[in-house]
PDB file of N, CA and C in Angstrom:
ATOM      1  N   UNK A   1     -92.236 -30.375  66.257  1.00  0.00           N
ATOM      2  CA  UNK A   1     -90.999 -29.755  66.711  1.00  0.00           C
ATOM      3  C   UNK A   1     -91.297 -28.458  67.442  1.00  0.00           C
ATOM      4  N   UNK A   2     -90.677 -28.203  68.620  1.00  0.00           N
ATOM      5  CA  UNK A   2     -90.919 -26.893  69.035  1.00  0.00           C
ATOM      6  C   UNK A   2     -89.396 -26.398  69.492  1.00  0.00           C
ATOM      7  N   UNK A   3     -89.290 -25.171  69.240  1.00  0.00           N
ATOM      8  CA  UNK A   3     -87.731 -24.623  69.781  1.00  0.00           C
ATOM      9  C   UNK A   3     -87.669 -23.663  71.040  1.00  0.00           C
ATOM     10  N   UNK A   4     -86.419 -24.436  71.487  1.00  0.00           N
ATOM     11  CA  UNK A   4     -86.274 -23.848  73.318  1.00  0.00           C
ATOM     12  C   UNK A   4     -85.262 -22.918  73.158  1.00  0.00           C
ATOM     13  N   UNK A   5     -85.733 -21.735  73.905  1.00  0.00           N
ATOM     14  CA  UNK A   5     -84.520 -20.635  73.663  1.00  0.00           C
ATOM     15  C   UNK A   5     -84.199 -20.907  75.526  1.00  0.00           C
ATOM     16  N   UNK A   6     -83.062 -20.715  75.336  1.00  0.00           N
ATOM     17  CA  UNK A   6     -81.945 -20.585  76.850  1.00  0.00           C
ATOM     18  C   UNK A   6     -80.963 -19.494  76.327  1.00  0.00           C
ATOM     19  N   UNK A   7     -80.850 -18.536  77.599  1.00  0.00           N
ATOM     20  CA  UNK A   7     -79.530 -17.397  77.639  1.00  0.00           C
ATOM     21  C   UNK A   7     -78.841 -18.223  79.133  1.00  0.00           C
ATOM     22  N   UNK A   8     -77.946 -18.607  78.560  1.00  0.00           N
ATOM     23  CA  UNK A   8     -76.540 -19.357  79.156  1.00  0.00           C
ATOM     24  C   UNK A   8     -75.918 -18.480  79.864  1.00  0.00           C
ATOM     25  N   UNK A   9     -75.890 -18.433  81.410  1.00  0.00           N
ATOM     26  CA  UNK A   9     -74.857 -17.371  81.872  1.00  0.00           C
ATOM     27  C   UNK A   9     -74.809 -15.863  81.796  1.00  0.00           C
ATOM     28  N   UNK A  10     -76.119 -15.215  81.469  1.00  0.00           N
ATOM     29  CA  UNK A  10     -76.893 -14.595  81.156  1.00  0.00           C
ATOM     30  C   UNK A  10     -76.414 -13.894  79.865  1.00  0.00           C
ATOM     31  N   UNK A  11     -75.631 -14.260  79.103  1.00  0.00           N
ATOM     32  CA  UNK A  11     -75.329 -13.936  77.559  1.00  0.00           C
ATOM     33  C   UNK A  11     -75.011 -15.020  76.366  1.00  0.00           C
ATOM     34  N   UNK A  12     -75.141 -16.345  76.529  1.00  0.00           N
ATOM     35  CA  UNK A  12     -75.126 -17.220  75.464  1.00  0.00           C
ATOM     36  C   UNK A  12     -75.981 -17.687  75.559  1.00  0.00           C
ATOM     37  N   UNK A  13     -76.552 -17.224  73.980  1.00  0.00           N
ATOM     38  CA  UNK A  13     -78.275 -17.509  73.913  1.00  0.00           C
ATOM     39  C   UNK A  13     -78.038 -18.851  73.218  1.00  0.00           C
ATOM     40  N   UNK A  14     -78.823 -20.090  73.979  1.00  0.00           N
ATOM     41  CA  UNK A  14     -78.841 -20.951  72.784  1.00  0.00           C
ATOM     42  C   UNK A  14     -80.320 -21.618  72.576  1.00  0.00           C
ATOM     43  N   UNK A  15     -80.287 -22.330  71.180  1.00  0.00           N
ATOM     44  CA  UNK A  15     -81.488 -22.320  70.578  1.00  0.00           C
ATOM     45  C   UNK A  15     -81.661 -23.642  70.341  1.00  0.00           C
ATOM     46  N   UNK A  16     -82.733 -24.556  70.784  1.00  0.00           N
ATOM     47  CA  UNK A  16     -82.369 -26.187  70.605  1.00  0.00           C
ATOM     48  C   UNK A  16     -83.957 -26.414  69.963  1.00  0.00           C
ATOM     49  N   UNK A  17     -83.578 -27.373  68.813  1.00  0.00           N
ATOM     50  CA  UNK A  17     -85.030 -27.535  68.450  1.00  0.00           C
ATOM     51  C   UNK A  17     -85.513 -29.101  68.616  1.00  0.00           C
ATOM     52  N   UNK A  18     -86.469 -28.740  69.606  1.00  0.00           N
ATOM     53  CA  UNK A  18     -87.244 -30.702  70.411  1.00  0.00           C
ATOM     54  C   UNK A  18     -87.690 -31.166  69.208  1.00  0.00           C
ATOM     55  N   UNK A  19     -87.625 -32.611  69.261  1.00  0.00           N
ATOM     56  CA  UNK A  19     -88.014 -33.565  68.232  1.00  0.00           C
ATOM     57  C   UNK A  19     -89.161 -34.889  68.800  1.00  0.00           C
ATOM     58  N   UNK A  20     -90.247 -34.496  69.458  1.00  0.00           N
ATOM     59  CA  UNK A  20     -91.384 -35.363  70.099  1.00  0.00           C
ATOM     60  C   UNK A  20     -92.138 -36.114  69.369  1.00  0.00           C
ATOM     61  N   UNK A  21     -91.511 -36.227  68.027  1.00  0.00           N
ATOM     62  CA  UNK A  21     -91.673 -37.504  67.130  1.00  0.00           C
ATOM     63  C   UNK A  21     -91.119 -38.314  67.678  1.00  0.00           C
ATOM     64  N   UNK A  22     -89.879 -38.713  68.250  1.00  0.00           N
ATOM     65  CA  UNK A  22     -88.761 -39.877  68.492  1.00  0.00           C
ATOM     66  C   UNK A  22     -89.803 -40.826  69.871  1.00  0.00           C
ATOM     67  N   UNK A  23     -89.564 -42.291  69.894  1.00  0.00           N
ATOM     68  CA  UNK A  23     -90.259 -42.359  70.428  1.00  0.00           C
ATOM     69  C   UNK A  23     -89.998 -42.511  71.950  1.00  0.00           C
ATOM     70  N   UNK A  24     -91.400 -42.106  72.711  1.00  0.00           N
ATOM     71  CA  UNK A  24     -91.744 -41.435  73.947  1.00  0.00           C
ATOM     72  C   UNK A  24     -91.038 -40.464  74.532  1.00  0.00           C
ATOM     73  N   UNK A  25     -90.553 -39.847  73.059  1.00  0.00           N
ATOM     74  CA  UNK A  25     -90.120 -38.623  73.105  1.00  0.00           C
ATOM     75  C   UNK A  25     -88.602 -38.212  74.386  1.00  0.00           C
ATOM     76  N   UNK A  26     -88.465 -39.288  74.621  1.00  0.00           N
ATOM     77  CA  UNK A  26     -87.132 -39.093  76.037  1.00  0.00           C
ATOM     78  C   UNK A  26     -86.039 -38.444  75.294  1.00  0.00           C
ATOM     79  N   UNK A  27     -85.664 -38.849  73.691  1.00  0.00           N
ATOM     80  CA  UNK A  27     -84.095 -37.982  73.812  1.00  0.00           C
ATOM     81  C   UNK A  27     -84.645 -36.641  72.986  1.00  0.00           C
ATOM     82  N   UNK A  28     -85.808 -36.784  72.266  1.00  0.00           N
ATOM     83  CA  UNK A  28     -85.941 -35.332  71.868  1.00  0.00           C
ATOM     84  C   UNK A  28     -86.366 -34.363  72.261  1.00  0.00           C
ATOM     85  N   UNK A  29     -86.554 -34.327  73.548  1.00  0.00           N
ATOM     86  CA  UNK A  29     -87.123 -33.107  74.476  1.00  0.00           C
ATOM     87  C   UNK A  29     -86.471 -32.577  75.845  1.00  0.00           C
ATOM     88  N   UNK A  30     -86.635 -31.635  76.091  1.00  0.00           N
ATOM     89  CA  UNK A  30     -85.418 -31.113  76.823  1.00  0.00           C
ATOM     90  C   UNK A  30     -86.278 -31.006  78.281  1.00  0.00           C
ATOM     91  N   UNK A  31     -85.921 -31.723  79.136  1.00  0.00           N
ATOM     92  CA  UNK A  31     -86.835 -31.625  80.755  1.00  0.00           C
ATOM     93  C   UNK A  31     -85.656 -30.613  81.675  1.00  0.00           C
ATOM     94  N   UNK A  32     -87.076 -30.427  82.374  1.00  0.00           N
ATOM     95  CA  UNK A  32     -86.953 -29.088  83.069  1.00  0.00           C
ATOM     96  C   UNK A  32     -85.701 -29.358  84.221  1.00  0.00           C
ATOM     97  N   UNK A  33     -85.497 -30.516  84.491  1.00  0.00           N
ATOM     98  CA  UNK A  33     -84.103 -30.604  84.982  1.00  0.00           C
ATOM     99  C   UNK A  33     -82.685 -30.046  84.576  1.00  0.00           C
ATOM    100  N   UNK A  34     -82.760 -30.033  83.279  1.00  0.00           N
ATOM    101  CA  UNK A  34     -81.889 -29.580  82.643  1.00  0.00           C
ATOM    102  C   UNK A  34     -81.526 -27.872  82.533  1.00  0.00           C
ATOM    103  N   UNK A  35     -83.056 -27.105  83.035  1.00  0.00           N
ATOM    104  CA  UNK A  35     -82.600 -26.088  82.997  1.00  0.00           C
ATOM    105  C   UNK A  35     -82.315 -25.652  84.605  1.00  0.00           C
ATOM    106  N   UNK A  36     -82.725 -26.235  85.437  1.00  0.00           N
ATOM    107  CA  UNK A  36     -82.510 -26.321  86.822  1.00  0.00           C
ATOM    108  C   UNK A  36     -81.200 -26.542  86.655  1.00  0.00           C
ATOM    109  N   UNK A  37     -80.817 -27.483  86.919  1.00  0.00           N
ATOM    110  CA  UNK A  37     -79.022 -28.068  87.040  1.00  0.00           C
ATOM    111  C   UNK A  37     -78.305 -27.343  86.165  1.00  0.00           C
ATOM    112  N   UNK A  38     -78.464 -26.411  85.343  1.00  0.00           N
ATOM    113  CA  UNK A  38     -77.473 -25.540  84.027  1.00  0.00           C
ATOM    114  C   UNK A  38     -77.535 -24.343  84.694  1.00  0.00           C
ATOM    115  N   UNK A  39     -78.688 -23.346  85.503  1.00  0.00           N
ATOM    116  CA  UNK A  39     -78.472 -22.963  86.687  1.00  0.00           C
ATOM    117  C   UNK A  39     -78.127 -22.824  88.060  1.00  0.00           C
ATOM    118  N   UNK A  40     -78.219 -23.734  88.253  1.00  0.00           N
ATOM    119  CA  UNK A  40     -77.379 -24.499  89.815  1.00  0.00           C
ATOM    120  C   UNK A  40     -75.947 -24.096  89.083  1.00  0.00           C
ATOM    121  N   UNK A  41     -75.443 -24.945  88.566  1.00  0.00           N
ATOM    122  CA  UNK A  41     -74.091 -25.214  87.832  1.00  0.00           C
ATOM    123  C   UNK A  41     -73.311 -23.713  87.270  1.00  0.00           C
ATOM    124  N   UNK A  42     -74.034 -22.800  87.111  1.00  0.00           N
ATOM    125  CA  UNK A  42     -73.825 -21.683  86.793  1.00  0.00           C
ATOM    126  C   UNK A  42     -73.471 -20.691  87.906  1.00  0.00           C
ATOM    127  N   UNK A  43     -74.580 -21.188  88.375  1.00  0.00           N
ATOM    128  CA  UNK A  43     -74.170 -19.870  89.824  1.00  0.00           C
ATOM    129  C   UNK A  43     -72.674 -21.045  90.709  1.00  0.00           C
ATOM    130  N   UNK A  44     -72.687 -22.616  90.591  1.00  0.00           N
ATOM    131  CA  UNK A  44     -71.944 -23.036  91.783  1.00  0.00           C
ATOM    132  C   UNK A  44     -69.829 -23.115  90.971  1.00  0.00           C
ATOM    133  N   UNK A  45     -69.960 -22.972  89.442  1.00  0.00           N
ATOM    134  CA  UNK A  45     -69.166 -22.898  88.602  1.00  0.00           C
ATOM    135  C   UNK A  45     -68.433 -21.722  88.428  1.00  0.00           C
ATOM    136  N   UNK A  46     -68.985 -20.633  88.584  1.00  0.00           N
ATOM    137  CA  UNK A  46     -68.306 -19.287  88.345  1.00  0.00           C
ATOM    138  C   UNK A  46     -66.899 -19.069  89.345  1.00  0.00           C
ATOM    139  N   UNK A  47     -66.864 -19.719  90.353  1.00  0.00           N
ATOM    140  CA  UNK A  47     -65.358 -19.021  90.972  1.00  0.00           C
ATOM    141  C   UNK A  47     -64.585 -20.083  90.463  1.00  0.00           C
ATOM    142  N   UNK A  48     -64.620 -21.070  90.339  1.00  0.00           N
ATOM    143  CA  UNK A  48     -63.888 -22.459  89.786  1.00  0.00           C
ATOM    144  C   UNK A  48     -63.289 -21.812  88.754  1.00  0.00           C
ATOM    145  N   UNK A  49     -64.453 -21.649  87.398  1.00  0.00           N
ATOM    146  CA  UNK A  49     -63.892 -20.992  86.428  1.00  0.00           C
ATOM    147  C   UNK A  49     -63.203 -19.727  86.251  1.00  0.00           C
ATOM    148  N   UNK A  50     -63.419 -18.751  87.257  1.00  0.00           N
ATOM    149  CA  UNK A  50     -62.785 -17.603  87.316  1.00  0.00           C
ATOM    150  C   UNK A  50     -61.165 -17.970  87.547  1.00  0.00           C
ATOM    151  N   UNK A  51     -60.605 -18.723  88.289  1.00  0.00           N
ATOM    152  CA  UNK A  51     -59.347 -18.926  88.982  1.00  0.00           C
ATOM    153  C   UNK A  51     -59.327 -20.634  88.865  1.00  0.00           C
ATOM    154  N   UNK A  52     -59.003 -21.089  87.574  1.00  0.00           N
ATOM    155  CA  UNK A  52     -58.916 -22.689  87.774  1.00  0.00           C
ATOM    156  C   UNK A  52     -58.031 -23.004  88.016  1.00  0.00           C
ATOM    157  N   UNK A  53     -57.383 -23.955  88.265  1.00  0.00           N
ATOM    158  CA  UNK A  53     -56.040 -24.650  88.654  1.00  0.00           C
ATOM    159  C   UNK A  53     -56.074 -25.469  87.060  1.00  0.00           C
ATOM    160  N   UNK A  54     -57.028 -25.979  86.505  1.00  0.00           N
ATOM    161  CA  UNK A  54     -57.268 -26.856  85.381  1.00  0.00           C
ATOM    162  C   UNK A  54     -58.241 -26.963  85.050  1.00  0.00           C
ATOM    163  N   UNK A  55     -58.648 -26.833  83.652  1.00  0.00           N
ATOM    164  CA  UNK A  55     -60.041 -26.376  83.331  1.00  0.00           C
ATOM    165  C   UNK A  55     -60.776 -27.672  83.635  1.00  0.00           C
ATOM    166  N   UNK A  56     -62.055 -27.324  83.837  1.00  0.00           N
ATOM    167  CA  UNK A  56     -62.925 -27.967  84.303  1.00  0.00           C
ATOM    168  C   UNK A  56     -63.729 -29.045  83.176  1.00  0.00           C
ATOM    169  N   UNK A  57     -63.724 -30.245  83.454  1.00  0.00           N
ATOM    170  CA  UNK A  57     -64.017 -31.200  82.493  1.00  0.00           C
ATOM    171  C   UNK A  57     -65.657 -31.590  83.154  1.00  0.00           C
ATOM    172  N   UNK A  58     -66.298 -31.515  82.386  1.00  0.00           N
ATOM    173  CA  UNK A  58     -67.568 -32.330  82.391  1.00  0.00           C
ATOM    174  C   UNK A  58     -68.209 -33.384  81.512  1.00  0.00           C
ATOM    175  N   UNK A  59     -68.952 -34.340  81.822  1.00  0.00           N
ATOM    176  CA  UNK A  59     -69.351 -35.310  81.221  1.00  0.00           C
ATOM    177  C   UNK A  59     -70.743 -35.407  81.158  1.00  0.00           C
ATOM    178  N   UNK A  60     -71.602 -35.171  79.897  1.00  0.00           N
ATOM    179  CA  UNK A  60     -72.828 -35.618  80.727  1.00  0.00           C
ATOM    180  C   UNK A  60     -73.318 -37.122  79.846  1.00  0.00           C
ATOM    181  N   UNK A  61     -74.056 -37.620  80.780  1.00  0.00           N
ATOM    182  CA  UNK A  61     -74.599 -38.919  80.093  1.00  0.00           C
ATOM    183  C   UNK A  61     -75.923 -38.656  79.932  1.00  0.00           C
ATOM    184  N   UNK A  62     -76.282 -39.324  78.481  1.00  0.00           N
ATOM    185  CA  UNK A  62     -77.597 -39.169  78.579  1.00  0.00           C
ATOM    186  C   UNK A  62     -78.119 -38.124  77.958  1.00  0.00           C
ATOM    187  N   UNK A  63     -77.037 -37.292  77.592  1.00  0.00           N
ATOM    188  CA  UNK A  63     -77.683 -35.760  77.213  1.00  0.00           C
ATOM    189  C   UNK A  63     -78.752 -35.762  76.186  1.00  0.00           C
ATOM    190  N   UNK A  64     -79.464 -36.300  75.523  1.00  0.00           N
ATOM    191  CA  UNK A  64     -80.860 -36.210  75.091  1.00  0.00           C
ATOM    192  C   UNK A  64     -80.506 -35.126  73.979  1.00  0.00           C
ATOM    193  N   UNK A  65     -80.808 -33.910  73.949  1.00  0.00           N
ATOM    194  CA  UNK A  65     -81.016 -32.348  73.063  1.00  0.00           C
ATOM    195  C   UNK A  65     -79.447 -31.801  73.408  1.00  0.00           C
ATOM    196  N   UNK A  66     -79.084 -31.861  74.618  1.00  0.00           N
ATOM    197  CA  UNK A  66     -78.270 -31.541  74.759  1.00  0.00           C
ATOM    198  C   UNK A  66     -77.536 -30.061  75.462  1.00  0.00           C
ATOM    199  N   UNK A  67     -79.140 -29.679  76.003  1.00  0.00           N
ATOM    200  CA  UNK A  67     -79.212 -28.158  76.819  1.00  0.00           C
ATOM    201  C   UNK A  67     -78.009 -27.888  77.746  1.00  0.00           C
ATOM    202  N   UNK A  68     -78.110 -28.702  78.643  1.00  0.00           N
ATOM    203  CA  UNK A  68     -77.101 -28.861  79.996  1.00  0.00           C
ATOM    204  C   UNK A  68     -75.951 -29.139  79.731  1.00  0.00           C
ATOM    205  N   UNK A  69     -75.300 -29.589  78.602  1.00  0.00           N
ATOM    206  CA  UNK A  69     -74.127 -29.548  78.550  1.00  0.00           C
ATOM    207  C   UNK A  69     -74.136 -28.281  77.199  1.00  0.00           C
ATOM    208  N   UNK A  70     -74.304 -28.128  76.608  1.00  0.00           N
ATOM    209  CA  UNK A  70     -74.403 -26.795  75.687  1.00  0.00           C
ATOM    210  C   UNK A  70     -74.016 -25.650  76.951  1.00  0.00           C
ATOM    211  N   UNK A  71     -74.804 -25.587  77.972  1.00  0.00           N
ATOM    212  CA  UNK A  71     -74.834 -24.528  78.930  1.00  0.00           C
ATOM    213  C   UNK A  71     -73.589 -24.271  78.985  1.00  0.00           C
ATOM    214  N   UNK A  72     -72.987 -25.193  79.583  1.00  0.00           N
ATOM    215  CA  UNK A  72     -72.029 -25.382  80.596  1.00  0.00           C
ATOM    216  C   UNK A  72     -70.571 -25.570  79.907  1.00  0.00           C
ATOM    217  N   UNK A  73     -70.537 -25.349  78.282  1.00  0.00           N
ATOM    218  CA  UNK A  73     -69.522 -25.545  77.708  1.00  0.00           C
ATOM    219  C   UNK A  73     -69.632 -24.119  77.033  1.00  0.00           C
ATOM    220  N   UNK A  74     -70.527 -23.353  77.073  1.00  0.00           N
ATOM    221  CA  UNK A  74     -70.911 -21.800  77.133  1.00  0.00           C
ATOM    222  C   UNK A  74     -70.010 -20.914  78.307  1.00  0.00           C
ATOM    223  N   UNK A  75     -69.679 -21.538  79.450  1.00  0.00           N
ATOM    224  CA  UNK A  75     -68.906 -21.407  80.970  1.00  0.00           C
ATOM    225  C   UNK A  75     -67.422 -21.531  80.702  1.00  0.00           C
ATOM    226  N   UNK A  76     -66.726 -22.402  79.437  1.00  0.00           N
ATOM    227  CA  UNK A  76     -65.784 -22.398  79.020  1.00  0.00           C
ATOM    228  C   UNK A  76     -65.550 -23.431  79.667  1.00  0.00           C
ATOM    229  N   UNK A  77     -66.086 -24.512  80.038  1.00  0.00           N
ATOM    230  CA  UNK A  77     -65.596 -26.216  80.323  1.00  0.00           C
ATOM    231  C   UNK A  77     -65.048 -26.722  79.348  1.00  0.00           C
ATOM    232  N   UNK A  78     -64.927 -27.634  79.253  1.00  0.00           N
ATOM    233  CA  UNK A  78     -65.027 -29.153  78.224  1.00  0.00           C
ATOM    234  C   UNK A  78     -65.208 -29.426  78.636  1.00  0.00           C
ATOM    235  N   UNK A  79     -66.042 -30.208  78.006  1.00  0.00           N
ATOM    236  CA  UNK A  79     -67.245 -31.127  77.854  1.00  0.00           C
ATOM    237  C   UNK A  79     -67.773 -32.245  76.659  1.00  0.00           C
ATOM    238  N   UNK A  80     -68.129 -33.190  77.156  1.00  0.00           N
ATOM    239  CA  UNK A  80     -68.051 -34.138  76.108  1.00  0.00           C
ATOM    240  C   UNK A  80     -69.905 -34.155  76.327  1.00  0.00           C
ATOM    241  N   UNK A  81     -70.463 -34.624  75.291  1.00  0.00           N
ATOM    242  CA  UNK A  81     -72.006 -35.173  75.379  1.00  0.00           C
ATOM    243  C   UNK A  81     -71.949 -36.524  75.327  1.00  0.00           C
ATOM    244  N   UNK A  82     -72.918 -37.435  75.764  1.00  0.00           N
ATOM    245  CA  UNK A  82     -73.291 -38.831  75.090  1.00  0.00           C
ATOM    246  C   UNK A  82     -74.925 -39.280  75.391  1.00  0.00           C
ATOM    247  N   UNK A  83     -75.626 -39.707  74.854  1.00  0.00           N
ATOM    248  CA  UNK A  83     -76.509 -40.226  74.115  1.00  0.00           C
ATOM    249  C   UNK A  83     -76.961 -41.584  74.615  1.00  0.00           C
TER     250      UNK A  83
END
């Protein structure tokens, strides 16, 4: 097990702990995409969320650990995970 620290938006720290027992390790480890796209999404999310018309719903599939949508529900989305 090793644990990934992320600061979300540059103040929600979150703390996810990988599980690379599971096998070939795909849902228990958190790839570097995830912290790419939770940044993208951060900087391209902020005026949306500043002035919404309706809060912003996200979906992610696949979420594995669950970084990228943790992020992004840190942003004040909803958000659903799935697996």
């Amino acid at each position: 097990s090793k644990l990934i620290q992320y600061t979300a938006k540059g103040e929600t720290n979150l703390e996810i702990e990988q599980d690379t027992g599971l096998h070939d390790s795909c849902g228990g480890i958190i790839w570097e995409t995830s912290f790419i796209l939770a940044t993208y999404l951060e900087q391209h999310l902020k005026s949306r969320i500043k002035r919404p018309l309706r809060k912003v719903k996200v979906v992610e599939l696949g979420a594995g650990c669950g970084l990228l949508g943790l992020a992004v529900a840190s942003m004040k989305c909803e958000v659903v995970l799935t697996d």
